[in-house]
PDB file of N, CA and C in Angstrom:
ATOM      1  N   UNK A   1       0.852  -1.176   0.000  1.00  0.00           N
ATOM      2  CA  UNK A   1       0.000   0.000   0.000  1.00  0.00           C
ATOM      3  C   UNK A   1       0.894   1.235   0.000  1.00  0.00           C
ATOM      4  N   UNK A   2       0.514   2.216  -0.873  1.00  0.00           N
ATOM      5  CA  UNK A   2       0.992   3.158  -1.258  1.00  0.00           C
ATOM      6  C   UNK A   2       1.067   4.808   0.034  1.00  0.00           C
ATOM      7  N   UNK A   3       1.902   5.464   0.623  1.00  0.00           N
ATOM      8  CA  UNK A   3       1.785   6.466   1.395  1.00  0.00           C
ATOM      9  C   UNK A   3       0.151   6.813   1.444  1.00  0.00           C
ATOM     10  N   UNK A   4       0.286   7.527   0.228  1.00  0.00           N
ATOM     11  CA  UNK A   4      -1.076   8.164  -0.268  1.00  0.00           C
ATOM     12  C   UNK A   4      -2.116   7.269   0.324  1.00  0.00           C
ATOM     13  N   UNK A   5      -2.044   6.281  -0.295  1.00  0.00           N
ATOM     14  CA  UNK A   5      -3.457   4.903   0.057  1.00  0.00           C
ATOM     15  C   UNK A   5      -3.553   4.773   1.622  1.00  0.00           C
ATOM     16  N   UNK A   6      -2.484   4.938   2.356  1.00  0.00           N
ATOM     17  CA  UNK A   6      -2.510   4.705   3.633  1.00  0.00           C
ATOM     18  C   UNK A   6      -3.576   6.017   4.206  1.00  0.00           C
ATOM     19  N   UNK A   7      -2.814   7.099   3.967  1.00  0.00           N
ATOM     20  CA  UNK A   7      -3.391   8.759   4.041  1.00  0.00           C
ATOM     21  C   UNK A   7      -4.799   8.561   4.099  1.00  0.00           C
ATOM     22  N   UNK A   8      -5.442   8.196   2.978  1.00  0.00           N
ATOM     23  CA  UNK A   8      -6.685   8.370   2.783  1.00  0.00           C
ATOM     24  C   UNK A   8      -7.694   6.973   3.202  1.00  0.00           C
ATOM     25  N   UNK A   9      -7.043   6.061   3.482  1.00  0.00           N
ATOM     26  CA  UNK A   9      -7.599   5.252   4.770  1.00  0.00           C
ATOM     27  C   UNK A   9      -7.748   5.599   5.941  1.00  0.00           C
ATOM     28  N   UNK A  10      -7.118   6.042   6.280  1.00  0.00           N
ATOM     29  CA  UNK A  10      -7.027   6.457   7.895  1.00  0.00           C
ATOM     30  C   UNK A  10      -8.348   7.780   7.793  1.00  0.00           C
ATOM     31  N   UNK A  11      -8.059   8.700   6.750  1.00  0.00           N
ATOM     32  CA  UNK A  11      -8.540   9.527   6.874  1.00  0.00           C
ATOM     33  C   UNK A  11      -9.763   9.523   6.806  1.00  0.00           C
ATOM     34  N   UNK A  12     -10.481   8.541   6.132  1.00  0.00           N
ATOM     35  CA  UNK A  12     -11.982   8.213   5.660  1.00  0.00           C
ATOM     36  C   UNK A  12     -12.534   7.452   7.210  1.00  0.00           C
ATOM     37  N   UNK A  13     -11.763   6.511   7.597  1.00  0.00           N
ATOM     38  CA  UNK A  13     -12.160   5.739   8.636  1.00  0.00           C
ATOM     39  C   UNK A  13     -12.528   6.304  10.022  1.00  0.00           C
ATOM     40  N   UNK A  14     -11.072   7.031  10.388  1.00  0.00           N
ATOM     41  CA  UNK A  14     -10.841   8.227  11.549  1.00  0.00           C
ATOM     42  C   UNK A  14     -11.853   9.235  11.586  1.00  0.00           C
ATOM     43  N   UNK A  15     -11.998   9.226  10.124  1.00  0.00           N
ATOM     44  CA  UNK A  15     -13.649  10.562  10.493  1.00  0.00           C
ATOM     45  C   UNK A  15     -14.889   9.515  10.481  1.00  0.00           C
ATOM     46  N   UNK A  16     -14.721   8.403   9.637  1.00  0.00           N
ATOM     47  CA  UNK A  16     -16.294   8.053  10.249  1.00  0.00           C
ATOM     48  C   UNK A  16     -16.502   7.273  11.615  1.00  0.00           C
ATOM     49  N   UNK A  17     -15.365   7.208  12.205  1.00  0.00           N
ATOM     50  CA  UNK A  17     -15.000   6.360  13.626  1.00  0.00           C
ATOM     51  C   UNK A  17     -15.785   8.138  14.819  1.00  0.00           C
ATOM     52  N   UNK A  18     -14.688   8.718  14.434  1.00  0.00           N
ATOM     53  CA  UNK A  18     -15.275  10.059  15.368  1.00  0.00           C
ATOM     54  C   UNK A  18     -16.659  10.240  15.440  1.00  0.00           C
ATOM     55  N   UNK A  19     -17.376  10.424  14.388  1.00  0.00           N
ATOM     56  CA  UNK A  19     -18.747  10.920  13.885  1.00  0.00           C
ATOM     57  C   UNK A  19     -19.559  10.146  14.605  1.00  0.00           C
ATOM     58  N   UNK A  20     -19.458   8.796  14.665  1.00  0.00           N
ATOM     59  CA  UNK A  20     -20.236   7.957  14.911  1.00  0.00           C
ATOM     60  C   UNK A  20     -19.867   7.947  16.659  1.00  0.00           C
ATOM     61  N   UNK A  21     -18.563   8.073  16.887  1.00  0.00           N
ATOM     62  CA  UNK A  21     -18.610   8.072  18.514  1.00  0.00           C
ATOM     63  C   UNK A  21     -19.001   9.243  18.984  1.00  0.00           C
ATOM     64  N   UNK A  22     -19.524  10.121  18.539  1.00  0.00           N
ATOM     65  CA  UNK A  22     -19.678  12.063  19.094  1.00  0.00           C
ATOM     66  C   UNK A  22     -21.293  11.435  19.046  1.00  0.00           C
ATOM     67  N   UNK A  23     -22.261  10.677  17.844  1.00  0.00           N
ATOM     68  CA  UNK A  23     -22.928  10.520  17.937  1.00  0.00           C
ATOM     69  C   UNK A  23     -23.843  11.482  16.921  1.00  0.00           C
ATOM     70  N   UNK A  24     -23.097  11.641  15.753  1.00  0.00           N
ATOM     71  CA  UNK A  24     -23.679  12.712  15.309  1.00  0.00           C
ATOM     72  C   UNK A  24     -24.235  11.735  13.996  1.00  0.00           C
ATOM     73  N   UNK A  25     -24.380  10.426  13.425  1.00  0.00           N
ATOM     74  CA  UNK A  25     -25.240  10.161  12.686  1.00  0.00           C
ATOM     75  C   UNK A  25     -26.297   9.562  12.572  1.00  0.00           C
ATOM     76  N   UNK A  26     -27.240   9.309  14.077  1.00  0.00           N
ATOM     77  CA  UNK A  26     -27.633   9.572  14.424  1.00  0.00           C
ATOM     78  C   UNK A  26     -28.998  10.941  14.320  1.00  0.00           C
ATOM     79  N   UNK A  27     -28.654  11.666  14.271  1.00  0.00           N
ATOM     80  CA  UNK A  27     -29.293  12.891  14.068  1.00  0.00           C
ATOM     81  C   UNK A  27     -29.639  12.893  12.684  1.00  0.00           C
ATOM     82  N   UNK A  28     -28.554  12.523  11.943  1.00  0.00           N
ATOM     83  CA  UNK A  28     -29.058  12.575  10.604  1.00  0.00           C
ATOM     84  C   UNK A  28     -29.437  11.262   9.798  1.00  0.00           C
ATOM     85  N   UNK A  29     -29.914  10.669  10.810  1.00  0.00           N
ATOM     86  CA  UNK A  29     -30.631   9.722  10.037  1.00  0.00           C
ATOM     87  C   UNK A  29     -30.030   8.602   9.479  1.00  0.00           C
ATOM     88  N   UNK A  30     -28.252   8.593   9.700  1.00  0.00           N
ATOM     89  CA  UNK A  30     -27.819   7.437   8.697  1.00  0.00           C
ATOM     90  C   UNK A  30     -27.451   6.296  10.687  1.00  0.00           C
ATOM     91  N   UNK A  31     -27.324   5.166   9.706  1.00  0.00           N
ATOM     92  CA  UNK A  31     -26.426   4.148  10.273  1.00  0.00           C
ATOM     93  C   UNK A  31     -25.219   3.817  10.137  1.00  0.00           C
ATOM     94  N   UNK A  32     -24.310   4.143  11.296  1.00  0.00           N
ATOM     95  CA  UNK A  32     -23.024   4.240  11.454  1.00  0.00           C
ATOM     96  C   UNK A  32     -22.604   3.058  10.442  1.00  0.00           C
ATOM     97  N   UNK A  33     -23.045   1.570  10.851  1.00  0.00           N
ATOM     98  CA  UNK A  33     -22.908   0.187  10.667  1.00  0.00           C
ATOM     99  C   UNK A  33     -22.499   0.400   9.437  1.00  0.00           C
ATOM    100  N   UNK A  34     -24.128   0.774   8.354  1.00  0.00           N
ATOM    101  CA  UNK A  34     -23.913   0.505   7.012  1.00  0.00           C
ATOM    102  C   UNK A  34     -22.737   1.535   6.184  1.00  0.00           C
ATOM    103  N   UNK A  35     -22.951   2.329   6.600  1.00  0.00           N
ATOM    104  CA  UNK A  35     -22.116   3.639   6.573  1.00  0.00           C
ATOM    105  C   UNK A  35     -20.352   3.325   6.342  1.00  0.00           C
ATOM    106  N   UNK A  36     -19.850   2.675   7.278  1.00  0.00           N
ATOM    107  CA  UNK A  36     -18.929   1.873   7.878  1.00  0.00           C
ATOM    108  C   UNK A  36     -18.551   0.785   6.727  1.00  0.00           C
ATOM    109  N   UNK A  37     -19.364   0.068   6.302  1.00  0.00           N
ATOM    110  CA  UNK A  37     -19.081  -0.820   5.388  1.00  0.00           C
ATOM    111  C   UNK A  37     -18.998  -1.065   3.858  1.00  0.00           C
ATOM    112  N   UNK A  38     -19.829   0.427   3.820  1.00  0.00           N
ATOM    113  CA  UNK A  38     -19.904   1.095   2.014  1.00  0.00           C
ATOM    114  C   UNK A  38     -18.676   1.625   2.253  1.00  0.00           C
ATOM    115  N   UNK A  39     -17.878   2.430   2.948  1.00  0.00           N
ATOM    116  CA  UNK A  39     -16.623   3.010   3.065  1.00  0.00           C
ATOM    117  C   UNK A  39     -15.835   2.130   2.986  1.00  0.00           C
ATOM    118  N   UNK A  40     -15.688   0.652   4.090  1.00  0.00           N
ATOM    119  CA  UNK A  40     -14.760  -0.524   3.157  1.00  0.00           C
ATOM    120  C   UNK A  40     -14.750  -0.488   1.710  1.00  0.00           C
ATOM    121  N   UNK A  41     -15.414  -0.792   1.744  1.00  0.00           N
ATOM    122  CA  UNK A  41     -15.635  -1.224   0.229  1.00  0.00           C
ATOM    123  C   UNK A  41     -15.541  -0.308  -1.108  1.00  0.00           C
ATOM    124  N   UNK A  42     -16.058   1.102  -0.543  1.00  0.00           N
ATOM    125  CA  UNK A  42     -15.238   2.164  -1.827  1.00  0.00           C
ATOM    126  C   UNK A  42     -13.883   2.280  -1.561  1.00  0.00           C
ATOM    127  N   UNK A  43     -13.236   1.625  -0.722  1.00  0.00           N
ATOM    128  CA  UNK A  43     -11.459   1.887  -0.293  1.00  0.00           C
ATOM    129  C   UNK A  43     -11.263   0.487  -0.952  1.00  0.00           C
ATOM    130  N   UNK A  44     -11.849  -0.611  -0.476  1.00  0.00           N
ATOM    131  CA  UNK A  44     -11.028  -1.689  -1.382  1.00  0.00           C
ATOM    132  C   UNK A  44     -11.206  -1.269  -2.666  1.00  0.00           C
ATOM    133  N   UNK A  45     -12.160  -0.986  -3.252  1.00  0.00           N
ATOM    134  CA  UNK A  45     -12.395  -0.816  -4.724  1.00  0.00           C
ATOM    135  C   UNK A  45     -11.406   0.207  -5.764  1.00  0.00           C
ATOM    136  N   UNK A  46     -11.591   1.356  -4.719  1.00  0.00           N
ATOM    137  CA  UNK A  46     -10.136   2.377  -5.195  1.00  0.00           C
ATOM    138  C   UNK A  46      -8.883   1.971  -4.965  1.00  0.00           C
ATOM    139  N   UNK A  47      -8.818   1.097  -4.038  1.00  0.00           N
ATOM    140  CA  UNK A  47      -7.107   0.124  -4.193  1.00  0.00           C
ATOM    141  C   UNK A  47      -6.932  -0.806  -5.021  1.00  0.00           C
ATOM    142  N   UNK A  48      -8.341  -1.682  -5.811  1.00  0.00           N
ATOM    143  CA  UNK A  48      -8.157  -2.727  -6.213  1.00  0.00           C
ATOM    144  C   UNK A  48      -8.228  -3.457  -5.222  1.00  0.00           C
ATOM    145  N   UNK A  49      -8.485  -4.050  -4.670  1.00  0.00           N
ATOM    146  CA  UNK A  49      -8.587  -5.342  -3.291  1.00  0.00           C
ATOM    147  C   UNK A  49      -9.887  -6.117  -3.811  1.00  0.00           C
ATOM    148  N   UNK A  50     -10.591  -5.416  -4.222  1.00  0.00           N
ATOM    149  CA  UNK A  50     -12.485  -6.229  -4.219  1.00  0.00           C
ATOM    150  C   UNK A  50     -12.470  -7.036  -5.548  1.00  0.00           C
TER     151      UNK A  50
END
């Protein structure tokens, strides 16, 4: 995995990890869960992994 690829893992995850522990999606209606797992999956897909 590439610097970059690392960067923008962390970065996608780390914010939806926060969001969901502050409790803020919730309010808007989404589910952390599914939320959480479409984000896997647009990261494997932009790495190639899937």
């Amino acid at each position: 995995m590439r610097r970059g690829h690392a960067v923008l893992a962390w970065a996608q995850l780390h914010g939806s990890v926060g969001l969901e522990a502050a409790g803020q999606f919730t309010g808007m209606g989404h589910d952390g869960d599914s939320l959480l797992v479409a984000q896997i999956a647009m990261l494997a897909d932009a790495f190639a992994l899937a």
